[in-house]
C-alpha atoms as a PDB file:
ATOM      1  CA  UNK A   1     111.656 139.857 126.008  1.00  0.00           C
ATOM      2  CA  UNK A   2     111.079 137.126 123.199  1.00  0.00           C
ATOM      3  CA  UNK A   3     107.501 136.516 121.792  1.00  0.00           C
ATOM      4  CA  UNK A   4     107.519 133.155 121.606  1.00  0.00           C
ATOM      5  CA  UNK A   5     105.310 130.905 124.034  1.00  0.00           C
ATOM      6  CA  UNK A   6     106.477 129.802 127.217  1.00  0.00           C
ATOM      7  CA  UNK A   7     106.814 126.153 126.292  1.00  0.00           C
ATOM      8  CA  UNK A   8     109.320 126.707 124.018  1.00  0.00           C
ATOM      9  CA  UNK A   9     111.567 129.415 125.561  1.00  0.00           C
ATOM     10  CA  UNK A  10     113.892 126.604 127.523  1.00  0.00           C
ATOM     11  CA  UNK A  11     113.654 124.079 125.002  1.00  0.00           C
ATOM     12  CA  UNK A  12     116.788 126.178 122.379  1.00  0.00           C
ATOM     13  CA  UNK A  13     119.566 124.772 124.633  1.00  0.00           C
ATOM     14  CA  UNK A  14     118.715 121.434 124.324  1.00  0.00           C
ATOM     15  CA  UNK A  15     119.212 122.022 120.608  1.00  0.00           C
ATOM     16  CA  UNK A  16     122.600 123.411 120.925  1.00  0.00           C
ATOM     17  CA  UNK A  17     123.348 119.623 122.650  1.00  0.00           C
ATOM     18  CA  UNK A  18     122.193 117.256 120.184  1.00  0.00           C
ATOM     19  CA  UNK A  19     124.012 119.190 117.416  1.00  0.00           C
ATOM     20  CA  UNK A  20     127.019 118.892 119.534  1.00  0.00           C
ATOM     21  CA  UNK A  21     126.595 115.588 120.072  1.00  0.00           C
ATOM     22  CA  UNK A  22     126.221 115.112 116.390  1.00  0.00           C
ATOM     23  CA  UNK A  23     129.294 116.986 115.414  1.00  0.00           C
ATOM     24  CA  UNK A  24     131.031 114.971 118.276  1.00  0.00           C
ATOM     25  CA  UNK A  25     129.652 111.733 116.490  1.00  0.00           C
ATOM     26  CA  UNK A  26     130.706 112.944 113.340  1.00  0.00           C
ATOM     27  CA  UNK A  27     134.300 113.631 114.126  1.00  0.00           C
ATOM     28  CA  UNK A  28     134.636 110.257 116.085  1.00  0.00           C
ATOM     29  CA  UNK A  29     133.603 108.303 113.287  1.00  0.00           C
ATOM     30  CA  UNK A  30     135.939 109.865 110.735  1.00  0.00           C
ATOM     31  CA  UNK A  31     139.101 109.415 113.339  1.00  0.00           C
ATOM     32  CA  UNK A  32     138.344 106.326 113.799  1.00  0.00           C
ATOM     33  CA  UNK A  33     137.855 105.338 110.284  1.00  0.00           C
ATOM     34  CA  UNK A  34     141.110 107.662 109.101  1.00  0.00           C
ATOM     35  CA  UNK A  35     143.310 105.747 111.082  1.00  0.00           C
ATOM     36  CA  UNK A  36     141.438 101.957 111.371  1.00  0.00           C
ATOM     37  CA  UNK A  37     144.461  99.298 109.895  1.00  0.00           C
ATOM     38  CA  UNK A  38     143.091  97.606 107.192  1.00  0.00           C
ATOM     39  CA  UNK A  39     141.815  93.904 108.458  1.00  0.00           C
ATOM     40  CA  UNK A  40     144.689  92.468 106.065  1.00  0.00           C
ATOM     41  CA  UNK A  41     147.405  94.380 107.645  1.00  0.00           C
ATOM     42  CA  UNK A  42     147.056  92.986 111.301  1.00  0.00           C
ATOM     43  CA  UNK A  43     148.408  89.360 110.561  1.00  0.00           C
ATOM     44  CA  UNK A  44     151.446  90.603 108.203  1.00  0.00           C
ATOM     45  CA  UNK A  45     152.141  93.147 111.321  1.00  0.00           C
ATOM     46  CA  UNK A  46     152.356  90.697 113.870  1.00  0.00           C
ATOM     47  CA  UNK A  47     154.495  88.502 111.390  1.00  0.00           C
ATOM     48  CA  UNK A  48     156.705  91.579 110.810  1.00  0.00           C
ATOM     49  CA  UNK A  49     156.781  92.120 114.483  1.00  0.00           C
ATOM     50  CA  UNK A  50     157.975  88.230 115.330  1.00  0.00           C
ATOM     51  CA  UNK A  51     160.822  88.320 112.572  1.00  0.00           C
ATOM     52  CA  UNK A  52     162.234  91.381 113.978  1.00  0.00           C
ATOM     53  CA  UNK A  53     162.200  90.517 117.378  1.00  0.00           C
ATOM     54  CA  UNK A  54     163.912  86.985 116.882  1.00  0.00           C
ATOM     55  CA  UNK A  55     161.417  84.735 117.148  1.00  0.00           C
ATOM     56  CA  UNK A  56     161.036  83.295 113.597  1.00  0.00           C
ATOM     57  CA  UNK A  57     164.101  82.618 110.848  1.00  0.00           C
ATOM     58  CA  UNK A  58     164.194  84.399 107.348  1.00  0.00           C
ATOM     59  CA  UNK A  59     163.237  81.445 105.584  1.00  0.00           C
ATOM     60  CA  UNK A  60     160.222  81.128 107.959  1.00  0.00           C
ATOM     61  CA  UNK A  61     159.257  84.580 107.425  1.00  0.00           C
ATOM     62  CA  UNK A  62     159.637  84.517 103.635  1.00  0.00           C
ATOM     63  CA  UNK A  63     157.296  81.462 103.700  1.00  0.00           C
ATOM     64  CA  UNK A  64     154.711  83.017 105.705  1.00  0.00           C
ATOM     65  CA  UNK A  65     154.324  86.367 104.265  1.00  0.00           C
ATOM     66  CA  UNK A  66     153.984  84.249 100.869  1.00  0.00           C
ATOM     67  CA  UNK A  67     151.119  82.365 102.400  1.00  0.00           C
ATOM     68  CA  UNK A  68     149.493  85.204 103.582  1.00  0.00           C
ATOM     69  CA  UNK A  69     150.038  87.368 100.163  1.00  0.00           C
ATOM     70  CA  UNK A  70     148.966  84.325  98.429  1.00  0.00           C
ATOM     71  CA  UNK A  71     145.623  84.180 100.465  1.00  0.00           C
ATOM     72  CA  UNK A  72     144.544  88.130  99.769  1.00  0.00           C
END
Protein backbone atom coordinates (compact mmCIF):
# COMPACT_ATOMS: atom_id res chain seq x y z
CA UNK A 1 0.00 0.00 0.00
CA UNK A 2 2.73 2.55 1.33
CA UNK A 3 6.25 2.66 -0.33
CA UNK A 4 8.17 2.98 2.42
CA UNK A 5 10.52 0.03 3.70
CA UNK A 6 9.38 -2.50 5.93
CA UNK A 7 11.40 -1.36 8.91
CA UNK A 8 9.72 1.61 9.23
CA UNK A 9 6.04 0.83 8.49
CA UNK A 10 5.27 -0.09 12.46
CA UNK A 11 7.53 2.30 13.85
CA UNK A 12 4.59 5.75 13.13
CA UNK A 13 2.60 4.66 16.23
CA UNK A 14 5.22 4.79 18.49
CA UNK A 15 5.48 8.42 17.42
CA UNK A 16 1.96 9.24 18.08
CA UNK A 17 3.04 8.04 21.99
CA UNK A 18 5.92 10.05 22.80
CA UNK A 19 4.14 13.19 21.50
CA UNK A 20 1.39 12.26 23.77
CA UNK A 21 3.43 11.75 26.41
CA UNK A 22 4.96 15.09 25.78
CA UNK A 23 1.76 16.99 25.59
CA UNK A 24 0.77 14.99 28.80
CA UNK A 25 4.13 16.32 30.36
CA UNK A 26 3.46 19.59 29.19
CA UNK A 27 0.05 20.07 30.64
CA UNK A 28 1.15 18.49 34.05
CA UNK A 29 3.80 20.84 34.50
CA UNK A 30 1.76 23.97 33.83
CA UNK A 31 -1.16 22.64 36.42
CA UNK A 32 1.05 22.08 38.69
CA UNK A 33 2.91 25.25 38.46
CA UNK A 34 -0.63 27.38 37.94
CA UNK A 35 -1.81 26.37 41.11
CA UNK A 36 1.71 25.61 43.35
CA UNK A 37 1.21 28.15 46.77
CA UNK A 38 3.95 30.28 46.85
CA UNK A 39 6.69 28.81 49.54
CA UNK A 40 5.87 32.10 51.67
CA UNK A 41 2.25 31.48 51.84
CA UNK A 42 2.34 27.99 53.64
CA UNK A 43 3.50 29.30 57.17
CA UNK A 44 1.04 32.51 57.17
CA UNK A 45 -1.75 29.72 56.12
CA UNK A 46 -1.22 27.51 58.84
CA UNK A 47 -1.02 30.67 61.19
CA UNK A 48 -4.32 31.85 59.65
CA UNK A 49 -5.65 28.41 60.07
CA UNK A 50 -4.64 28.19 64.10
CA UNK A 51 -6.20 31.75 64.86
CA UNK A 52 -9.39 30.79 63.37
CA UNK A 53 -9.78 27.63 64.84
CA UNK A 54 -9.01 28.84 68.53
CA UNK A 55 -5.86 27.82 69.17
CA UNK A 56 -3.82 31.08 69.36
CA UNK A 57 -5.12 34.74 70.88
CA UNK A 58 -5.27 37.98 68.66
CA UNK A 59 -2.39 39.43 70.21
CA UNK A 60 -0.48 36.17 69.46
CA UNK A 61 -1.51 36.20 65.99
CA UNK A 62 -0.77 39.88 65.38
CA UNK A 63 2.76 39.14 66.72
CA UNK A 64 3.39 36.30 64.56
CA UNK A 65 2.20 37.38 61.26
CA UNK A 66 4.55 40.53 62.07
CA UNK A 67 7.45 38.19 62.50
CA UNK A 68 6.82 36.40 59.58
CA UNK A 69 6.08 39.70 57.30
CA UNK A 70 9.09 41.08 58.87
CA UNK A 71 11.26 38.03 57.74
CA UNK A 72 10.08 38.14 53.76
Amino acid sequence: MYDVPHYMSGMHWIWWLVWAAVIAAAAWWAFSRRTAAPPEAAPLDRLQRRYADGEITTEEYEERKANLLRDL
